[in-house]
N, C-alpha and C. Protein backbone atom coordinates (compact mmCIF):
# COMPACT_ATOMS: atom_id res chain seq x y z
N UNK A 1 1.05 26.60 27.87
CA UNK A 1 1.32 25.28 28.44
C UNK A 1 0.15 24.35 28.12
N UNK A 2 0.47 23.15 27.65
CA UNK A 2 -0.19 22.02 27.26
C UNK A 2 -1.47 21.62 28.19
N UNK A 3 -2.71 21.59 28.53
CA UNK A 3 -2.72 20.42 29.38
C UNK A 3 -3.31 19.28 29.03
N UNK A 4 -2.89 18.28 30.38
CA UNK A 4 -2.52 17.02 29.47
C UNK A 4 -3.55 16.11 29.49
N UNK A 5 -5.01 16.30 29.91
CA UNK A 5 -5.96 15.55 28.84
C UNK A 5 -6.15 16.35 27.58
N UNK A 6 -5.82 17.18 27.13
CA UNK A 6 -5.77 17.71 25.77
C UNK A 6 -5.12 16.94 24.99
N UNK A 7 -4.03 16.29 26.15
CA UNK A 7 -2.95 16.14 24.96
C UNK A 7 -3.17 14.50 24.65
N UNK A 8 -3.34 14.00 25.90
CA UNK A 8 -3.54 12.57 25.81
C UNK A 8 -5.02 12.63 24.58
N UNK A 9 -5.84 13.23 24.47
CA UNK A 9 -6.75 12.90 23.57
C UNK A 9 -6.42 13.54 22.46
N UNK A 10 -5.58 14.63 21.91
CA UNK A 10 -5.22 14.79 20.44
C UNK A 10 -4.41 13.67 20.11
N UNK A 11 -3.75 12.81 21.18
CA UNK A 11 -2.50 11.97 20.41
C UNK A 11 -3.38 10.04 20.46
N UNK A 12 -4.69 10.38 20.90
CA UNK A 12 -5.13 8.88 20.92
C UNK A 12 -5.21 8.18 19.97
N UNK A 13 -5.96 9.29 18.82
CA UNK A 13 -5.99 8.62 17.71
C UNK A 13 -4.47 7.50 17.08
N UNK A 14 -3.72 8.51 17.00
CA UNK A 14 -2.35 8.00 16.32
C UNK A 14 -1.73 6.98 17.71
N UNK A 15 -1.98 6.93 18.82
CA UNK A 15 -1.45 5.87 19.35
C UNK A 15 -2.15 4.54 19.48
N UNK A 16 -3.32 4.40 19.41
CA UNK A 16 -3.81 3.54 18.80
C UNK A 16 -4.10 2.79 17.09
N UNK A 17 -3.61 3.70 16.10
CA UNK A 17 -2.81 3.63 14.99
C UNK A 17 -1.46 3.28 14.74
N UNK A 18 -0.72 3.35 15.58
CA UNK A 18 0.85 3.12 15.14
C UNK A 18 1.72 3.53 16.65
N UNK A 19 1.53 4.84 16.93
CA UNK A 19 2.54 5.09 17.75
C UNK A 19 2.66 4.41 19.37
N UNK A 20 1.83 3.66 19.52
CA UNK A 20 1.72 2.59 20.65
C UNK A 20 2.80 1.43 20.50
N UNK A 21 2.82 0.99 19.26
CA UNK A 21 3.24 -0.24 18.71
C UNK A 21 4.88 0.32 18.86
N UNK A 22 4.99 1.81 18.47
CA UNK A 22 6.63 1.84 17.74
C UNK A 22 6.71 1.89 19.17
N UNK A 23 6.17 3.04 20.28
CA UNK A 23 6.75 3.06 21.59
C UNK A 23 7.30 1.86 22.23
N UNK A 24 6.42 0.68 22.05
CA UNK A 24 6.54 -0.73 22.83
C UNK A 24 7.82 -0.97 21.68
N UNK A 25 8.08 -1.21 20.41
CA UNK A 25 9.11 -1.61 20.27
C UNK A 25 10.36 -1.05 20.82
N UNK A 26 10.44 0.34 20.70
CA UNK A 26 11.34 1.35 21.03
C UNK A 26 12.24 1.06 22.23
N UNK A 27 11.56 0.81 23.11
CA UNK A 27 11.21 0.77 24.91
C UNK A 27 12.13 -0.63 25.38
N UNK A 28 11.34 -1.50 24.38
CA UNK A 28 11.83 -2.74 24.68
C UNK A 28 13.25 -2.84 24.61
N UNK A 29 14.07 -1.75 24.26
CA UNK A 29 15.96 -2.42 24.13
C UNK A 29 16.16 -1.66 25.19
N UNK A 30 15.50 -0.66 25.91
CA UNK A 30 16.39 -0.14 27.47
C UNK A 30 16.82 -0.82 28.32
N UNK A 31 17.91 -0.88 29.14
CA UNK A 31 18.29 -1.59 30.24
C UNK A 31 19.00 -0.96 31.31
N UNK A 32 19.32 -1.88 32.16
CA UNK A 32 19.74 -1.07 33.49
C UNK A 32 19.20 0.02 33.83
N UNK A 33 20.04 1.38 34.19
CA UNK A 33 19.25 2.58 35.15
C UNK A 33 18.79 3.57 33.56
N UNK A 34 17.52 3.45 33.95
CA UNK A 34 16.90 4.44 32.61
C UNK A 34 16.00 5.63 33.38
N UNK A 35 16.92 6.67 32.08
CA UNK A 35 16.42 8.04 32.45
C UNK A 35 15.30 8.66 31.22
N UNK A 36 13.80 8.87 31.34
CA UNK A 36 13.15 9.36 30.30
C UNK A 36 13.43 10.69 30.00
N UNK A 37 13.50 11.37 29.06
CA UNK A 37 13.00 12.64 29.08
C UNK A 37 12.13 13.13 28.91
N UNK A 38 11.23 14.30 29.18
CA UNK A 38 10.09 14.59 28.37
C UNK A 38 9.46 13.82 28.40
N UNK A 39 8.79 13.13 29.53
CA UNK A 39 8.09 12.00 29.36
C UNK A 39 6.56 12.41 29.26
N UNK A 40 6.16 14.02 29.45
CA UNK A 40 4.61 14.19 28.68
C UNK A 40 3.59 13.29 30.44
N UNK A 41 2.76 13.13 29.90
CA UNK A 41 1.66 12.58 30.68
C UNK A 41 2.01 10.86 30.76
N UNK A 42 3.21 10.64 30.96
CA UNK A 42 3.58 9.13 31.05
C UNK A 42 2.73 8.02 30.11
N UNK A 43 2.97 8.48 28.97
CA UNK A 43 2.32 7.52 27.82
C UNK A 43 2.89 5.58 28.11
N UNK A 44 4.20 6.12 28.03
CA UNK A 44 5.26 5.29 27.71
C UNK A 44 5.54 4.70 28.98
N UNK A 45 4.82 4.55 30.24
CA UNK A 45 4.79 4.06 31.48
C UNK A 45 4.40 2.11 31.32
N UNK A 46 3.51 2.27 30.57
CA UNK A 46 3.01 0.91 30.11
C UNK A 46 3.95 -0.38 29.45
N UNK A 47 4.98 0.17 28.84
CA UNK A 47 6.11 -0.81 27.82
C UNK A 47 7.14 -0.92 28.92
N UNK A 48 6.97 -0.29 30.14
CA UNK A 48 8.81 -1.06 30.69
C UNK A 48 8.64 -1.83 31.28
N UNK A 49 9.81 -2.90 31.26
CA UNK A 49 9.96 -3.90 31.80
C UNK A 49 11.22 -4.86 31.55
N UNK A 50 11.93 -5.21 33.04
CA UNK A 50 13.03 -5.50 32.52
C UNK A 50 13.88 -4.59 32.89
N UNK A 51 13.76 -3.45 33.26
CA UNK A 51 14.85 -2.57 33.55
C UNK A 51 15.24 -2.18 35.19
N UNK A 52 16.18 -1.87 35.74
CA UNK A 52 16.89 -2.13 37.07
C UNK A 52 15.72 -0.94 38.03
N UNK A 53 16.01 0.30 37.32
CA UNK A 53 15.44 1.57 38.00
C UNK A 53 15.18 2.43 36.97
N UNK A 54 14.06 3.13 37.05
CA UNK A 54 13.36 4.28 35.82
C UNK A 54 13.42 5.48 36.63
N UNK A 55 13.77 6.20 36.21
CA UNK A 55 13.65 7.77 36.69
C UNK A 55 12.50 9.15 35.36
N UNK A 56 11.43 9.24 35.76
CA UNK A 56 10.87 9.50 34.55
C UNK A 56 10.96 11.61 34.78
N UNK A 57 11.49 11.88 33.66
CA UNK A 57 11.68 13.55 33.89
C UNK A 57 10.66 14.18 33.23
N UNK A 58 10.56 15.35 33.26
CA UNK A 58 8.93 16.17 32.56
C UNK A 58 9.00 17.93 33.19
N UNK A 59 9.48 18.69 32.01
CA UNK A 59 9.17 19.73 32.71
C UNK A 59 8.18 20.38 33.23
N UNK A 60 6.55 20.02 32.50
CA UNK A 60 5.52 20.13 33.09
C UNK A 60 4.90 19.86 34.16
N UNK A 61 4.82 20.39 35.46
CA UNK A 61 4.27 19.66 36.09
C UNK A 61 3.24 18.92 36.34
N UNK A 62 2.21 19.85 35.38
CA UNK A 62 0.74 18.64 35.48
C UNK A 62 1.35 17.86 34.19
N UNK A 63 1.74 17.75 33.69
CA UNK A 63 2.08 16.20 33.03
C UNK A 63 2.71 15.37 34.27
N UNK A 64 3.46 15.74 35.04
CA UNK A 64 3.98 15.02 35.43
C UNK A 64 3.32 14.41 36.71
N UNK A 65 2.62 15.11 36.74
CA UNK A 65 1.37 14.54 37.83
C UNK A 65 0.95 13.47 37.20
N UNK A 66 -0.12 13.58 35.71
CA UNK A 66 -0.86 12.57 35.43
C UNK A 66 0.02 11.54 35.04
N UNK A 67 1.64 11.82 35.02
CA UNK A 67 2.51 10.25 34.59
C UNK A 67 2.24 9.05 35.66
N UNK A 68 2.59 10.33 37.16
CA UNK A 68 2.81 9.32 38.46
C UNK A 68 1.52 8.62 38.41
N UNK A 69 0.15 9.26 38.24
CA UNK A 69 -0.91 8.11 38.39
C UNK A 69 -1.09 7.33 37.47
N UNK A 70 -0.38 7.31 36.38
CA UNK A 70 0.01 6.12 35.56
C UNK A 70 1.09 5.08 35.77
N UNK A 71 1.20 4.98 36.82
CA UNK A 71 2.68 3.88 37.08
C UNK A 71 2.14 2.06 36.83
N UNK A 72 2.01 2.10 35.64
CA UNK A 72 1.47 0.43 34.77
C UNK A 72 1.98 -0.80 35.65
N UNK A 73 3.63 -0.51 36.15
CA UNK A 73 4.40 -1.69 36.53
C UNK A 73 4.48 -1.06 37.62
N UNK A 74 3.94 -1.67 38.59
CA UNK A 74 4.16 -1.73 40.49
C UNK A 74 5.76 -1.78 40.93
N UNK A 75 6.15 -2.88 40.43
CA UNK A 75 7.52 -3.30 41.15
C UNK A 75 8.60 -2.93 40.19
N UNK A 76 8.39 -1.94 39.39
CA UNK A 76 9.43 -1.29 39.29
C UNK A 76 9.85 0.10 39.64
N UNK A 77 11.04 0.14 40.28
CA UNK A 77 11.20 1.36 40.97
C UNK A 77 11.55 2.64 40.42
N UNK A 78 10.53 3.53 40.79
CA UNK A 78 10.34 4.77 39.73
C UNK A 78 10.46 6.18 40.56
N UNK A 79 11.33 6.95 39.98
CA UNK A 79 11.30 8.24 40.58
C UNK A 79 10.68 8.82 39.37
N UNK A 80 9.94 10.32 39.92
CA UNK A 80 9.32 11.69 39.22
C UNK A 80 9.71 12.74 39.18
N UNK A 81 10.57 13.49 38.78
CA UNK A 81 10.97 14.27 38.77
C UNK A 81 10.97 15.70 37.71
N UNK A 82 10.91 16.68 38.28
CA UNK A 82 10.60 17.80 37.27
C UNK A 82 11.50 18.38 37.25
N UNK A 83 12.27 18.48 35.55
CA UNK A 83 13.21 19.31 35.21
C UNK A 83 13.13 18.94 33.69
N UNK A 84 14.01 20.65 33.24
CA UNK A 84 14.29 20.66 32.46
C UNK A 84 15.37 20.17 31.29
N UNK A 85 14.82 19.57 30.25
CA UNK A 85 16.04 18.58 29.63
C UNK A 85 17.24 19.10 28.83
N UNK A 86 17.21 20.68 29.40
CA UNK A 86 18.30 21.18 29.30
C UNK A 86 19.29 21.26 30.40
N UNK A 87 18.47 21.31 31.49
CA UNK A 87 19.44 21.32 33.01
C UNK A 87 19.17 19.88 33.82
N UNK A 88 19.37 18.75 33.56
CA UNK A 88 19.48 18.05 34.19
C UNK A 88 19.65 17.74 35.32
N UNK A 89 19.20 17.37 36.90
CA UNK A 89 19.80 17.53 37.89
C UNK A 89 20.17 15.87 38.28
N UNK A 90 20.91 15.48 37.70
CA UNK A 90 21.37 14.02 37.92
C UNK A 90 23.21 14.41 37.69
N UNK A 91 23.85 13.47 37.91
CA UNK A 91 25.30 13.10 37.88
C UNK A 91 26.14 12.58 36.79
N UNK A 92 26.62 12.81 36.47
CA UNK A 92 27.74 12.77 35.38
C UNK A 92 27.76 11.17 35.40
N UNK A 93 27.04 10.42 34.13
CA UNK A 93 27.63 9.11 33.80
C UNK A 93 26.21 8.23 34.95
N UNK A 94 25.15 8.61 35.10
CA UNK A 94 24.66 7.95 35.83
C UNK A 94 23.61 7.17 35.21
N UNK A 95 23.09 7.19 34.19
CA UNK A 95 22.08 6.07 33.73
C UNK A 95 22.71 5.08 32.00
N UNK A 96 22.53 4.05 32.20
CA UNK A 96 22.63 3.20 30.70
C UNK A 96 21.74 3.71 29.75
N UNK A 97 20.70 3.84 30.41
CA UNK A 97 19.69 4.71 28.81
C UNK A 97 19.01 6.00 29.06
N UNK A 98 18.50 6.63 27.86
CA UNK A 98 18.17 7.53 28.15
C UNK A 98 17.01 7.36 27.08
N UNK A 99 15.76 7.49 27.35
CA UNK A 99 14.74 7.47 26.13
C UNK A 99 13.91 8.88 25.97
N UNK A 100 13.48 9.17 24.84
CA UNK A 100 12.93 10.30 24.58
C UNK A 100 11.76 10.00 23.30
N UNK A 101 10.85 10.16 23.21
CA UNK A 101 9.71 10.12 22.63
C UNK A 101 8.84 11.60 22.42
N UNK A 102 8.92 11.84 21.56
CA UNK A 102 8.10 13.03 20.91
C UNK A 102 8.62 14.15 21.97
N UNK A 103 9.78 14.08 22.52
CA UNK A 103 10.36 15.28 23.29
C UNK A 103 10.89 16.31 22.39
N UNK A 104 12.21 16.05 22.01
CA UNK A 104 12.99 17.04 20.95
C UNK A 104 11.97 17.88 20.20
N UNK A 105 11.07 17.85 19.46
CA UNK A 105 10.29 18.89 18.85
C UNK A 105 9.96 20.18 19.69
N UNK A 106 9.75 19.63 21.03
CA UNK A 106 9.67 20.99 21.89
C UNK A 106 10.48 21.60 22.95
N UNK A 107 11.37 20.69 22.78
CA UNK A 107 12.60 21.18 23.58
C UNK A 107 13.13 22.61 22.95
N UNK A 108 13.08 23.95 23.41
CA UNK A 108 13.67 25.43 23.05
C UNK A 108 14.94 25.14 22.25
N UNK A 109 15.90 24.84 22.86
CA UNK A 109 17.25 24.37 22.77
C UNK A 109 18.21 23.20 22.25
N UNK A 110 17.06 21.98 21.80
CA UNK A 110 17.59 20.61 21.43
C UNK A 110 19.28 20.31 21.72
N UNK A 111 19.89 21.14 21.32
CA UNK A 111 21.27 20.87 21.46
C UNK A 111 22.08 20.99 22.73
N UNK A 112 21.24 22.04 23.64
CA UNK A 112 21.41 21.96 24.87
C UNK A 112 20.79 20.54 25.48
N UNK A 113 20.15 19.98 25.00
CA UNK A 113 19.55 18.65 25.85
C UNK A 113 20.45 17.89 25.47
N UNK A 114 20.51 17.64 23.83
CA UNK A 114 21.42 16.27 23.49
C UNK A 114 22.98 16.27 24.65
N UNK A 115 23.49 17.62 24.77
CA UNK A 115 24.77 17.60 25.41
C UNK A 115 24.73 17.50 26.80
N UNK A 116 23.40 17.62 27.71
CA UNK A 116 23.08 17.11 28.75
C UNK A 116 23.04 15.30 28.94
N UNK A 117 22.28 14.95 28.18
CA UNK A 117 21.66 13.29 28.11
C UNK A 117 23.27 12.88 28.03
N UNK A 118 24.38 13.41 26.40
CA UNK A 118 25.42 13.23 26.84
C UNK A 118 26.21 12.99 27.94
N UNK A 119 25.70 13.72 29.22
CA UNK A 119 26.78 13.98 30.14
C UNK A 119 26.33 13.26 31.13
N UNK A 120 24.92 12.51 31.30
CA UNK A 120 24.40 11.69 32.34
C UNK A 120 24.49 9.99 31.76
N UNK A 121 24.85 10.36 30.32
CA UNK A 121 24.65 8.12 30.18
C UNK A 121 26.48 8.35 30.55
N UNK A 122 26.35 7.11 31.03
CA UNK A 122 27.55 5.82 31.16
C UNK A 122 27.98 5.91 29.89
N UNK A 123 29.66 5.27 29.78
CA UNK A 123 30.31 5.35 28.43
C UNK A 123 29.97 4.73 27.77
N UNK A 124 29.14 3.29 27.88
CA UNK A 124 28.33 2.36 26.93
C UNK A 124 27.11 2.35 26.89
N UNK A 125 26.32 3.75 26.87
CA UNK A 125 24.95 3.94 27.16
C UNK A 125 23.99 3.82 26.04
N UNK A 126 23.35 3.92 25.95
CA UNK A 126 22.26 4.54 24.61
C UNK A 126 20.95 5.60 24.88
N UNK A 127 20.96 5.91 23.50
CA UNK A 127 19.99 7.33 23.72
C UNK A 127 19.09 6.49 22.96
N UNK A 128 17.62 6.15 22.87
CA UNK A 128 16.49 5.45 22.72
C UNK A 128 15.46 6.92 21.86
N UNK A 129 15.54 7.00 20.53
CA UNK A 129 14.86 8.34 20.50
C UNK A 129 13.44 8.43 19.32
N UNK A 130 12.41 8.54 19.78
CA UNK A 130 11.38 8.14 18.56
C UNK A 130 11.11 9.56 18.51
N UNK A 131 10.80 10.65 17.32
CA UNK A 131 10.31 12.01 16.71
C UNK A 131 10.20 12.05 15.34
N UNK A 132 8.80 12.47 15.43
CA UNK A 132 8.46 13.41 13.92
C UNK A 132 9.40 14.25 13.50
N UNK A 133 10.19 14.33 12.16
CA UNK A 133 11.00 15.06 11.93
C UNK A 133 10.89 15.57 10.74
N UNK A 134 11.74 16.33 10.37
CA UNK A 134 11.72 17.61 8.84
C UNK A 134 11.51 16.52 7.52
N UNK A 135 10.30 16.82 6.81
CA UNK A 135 9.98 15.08 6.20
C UNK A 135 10.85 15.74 4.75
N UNK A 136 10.31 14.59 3.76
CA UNK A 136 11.89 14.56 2.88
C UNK A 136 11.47 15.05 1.33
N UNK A 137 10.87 15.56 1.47
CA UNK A 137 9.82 15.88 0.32
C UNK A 137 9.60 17.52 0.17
N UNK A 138 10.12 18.55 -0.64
CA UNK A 138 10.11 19.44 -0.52
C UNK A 138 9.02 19.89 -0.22
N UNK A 139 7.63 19.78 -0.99
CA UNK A 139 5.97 19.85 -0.81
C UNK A 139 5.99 19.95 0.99
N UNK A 140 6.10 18.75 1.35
CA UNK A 140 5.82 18.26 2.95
C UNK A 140 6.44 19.38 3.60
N UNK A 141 7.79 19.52 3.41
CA UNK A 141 8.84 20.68 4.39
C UNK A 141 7.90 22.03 3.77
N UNK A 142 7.73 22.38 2.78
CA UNK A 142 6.85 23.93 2.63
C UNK A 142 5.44 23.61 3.95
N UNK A 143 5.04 22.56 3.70
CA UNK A 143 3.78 22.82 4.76
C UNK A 143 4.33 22.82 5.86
N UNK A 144 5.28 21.96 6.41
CA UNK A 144 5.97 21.78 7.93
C UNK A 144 6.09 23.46 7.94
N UNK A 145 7.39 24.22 7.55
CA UNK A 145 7.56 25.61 7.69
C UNK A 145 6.40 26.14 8.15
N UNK A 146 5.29 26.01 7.32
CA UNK A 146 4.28 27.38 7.23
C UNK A 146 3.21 26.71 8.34
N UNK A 147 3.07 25.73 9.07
CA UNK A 147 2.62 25.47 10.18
C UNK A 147 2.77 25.45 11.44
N UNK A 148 4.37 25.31 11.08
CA UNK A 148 5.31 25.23 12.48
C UNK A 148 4.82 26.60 13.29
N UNK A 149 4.89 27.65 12.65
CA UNK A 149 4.52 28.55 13.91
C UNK A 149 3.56 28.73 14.40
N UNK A 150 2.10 28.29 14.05
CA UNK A 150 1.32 28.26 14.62
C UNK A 150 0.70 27.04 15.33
N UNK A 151 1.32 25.90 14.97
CA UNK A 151 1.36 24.74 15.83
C UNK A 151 1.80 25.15 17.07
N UNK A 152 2.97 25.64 17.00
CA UNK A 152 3.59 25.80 18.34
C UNK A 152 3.08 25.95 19.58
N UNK A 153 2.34 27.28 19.20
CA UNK A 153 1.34 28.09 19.91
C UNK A 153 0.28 27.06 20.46
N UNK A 154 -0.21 25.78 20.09
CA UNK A 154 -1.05 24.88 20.34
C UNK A 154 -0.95 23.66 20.95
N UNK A 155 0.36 23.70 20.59
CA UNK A 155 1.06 22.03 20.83
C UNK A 155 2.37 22.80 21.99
N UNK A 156 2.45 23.16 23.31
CA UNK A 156 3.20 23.44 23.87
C UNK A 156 4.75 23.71 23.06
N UNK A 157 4.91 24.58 21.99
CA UNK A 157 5.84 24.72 21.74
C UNK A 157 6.79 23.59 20.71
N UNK A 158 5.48 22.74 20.23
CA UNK A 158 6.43 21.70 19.46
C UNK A 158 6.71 22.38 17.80
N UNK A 159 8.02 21.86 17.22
CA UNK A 159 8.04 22.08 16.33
C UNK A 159 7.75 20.90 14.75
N UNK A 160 7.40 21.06 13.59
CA UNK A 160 6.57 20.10 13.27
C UNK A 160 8.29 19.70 12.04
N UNK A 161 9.32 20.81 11.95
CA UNK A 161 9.85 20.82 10.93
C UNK A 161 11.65 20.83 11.72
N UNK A 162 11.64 19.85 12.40
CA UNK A 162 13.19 20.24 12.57
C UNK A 162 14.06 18.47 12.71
N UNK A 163 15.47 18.62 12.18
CA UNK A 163 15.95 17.69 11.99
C UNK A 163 16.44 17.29 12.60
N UNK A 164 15.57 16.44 13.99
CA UNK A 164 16.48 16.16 15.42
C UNK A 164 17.47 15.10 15.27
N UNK A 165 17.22 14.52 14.02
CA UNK A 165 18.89 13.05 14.06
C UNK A 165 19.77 14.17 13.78
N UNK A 166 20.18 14.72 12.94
CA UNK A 166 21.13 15.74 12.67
C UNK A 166 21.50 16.61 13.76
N UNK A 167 20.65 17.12 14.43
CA UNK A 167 21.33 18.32 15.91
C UNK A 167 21.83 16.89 16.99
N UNK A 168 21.51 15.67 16.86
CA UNK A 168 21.77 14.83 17.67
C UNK A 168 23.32 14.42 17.44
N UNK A 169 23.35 14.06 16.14
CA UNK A 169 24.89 13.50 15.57
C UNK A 169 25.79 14.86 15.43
N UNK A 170 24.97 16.19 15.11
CA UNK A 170 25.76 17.11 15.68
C UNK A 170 26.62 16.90 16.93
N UNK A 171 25.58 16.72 17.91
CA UNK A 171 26.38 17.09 19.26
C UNK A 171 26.59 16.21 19.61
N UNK A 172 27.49 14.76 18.57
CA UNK A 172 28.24 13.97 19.55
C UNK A 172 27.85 12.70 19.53
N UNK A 173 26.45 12.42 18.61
CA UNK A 173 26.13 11.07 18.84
C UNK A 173 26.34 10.09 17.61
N UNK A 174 26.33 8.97 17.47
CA UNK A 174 26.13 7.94 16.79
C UNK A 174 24.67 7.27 16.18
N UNK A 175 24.50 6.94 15.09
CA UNK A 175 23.52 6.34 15.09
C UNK A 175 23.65 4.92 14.36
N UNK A 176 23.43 3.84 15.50
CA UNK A 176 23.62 2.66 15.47
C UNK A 176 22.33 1.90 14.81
N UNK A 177 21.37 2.36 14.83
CA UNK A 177 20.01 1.50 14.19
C UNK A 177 19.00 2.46 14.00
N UNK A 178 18.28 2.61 13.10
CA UNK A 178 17.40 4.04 12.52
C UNK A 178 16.38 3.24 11.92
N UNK A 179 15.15 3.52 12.09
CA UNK A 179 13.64 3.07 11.67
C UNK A 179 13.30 4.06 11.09
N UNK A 180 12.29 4.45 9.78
CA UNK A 180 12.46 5.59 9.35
C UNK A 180 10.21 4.97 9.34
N UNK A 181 9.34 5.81 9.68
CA UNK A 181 7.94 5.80 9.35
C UNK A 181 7.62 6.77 8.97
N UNK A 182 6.13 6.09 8.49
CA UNK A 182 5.47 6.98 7.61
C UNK A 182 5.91 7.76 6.64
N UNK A 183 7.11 7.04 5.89
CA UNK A 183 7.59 7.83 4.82
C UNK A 183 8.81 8.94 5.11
N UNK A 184 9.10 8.57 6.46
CA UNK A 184 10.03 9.46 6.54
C UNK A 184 9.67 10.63 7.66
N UNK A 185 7.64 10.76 8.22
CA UNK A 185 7.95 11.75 8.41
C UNK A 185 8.15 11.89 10.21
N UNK A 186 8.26 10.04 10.36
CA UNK A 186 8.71 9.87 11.80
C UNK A 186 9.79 8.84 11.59
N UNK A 187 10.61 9.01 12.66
CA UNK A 187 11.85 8.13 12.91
C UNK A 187 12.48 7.24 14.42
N UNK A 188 12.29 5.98 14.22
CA UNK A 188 12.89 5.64 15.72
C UNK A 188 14.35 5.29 15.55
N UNK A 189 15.35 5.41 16.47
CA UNK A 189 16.47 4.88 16.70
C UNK A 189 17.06 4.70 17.70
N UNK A 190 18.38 4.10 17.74
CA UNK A 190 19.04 4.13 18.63
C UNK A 190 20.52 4.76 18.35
N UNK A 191 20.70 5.72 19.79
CA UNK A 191 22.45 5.93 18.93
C UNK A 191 22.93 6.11 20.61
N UNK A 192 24.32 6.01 20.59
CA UNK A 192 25.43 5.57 20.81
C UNK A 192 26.44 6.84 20.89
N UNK A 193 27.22 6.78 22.13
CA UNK A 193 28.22 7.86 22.10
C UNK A 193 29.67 6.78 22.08
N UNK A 194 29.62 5.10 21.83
CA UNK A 194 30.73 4.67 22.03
C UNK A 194 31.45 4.48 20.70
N UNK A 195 32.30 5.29 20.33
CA UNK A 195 32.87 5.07 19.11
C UNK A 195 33.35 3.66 18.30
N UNK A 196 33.46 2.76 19.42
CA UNK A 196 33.84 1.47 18.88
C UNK A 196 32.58 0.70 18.62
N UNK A 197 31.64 1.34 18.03
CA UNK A 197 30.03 0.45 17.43
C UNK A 197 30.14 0.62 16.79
N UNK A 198 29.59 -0.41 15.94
CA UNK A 198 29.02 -0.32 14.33
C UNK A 198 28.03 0.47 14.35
N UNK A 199 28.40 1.17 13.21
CA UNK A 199 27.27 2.41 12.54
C UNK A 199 26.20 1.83 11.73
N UNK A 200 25.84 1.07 12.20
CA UNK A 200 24.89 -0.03 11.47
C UNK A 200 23.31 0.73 11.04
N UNK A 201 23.32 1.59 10.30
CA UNK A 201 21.77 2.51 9.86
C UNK A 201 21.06 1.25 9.04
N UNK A 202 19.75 1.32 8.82
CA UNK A 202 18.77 0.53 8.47
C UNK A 202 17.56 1.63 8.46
N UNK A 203 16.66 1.05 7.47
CA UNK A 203 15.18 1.58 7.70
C UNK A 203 14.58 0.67 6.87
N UNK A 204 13.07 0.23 8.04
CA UNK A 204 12.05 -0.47 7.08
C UNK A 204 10.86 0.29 7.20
């Protein structure tokens, strides 16, 4: 298990490089009742605003400790809660968004989560999802492979080589707007379980 000034200081560098900037863009299209997943040591506490009610999830509990003493925005109303983003303990159809940031890599099961998040957004919801993924370059994927397992072991179980848009549109989703960085070997988007959207993909 991670802990999370470890983690907040292996990831400073790069969030003060880039991944600050994509989070705040990312963040910025949630609305109404938003559910995080995997929200880590509440990085991503700082960009909301604008939204009705946040519910922030984390299976860790000392992450989820150091999220709550990160609560950036006062007057917005925030629950903490610890669970797993395979077992959800919320209600069928209960939040408009659902955001996830550098979760999926260490989720055991990914496909068990996507079909959870499924079952808690509203029929016009969106899934908000920024991850490092399987990069596109055969070279890159030989090193991803031959690191992945011992990353794991370091990085609470993350994986450095797996293709979370694909297990996502596997199980059901859409992808309505796709940011592709660093060459591919990170990706933000947004997708959609309402079939009547435009499949509108993009990358700059």
């Amino acid at each position: 298990m991670m802990w999370p000034l470890f983690y907040d200081l292996a990831l400073y560098p790069l969030e003060r490089l880039c991944l600050g900037r994509w989070r705040r863009e990312l963040i910025a299209q949630a609305f109404g009742q938003v559910l995080e997943i995997g929200a880590g040591t509440g990085v991503n506490m700082q960009y909301y605003s604008g939204v009705k009610h946040l519910v922030v999830s984390e299976a860790n509990d000392r992450m989820l400790r150091r999220a709550s003493a990160r609560r950036a925005v006062p007057q917005l109303q925030t629950d903490f809660v610890v669970s797993d983003a395979r077992h959800l303990p919320f209600g069928t159809g209960t939040f408009d968004t659902v955001i996830a940031t550098l979760a999926f890599c260490t989720i055991a099961q990914p496909e068990m989560a996507f079909l959870e998040v499924k079952r808690v957004l509203r029929p016009n919801g969106q899934l908000l999802l920024m991850e490092h993924i399987r990069a596109r370059k055969p070279w890159a994927v030989a090193i991803q492979n031959y690191l992945t397992p011992y990353w794991r072991h370091i990085a609470d179980g993350c994986h450095l080589n797996r293709d979370t848009l694909e297990s996502a549109q596997n199980s059901g989703f859409m992808i309505v707007e796709k940011h592709d960085r660093l060459d591919g070997w990170f990706v933000a988007a947004r997708l959609t379980l309402d079939a009547g959207a435009s499949a509108e993909s993009y990358c700059r």
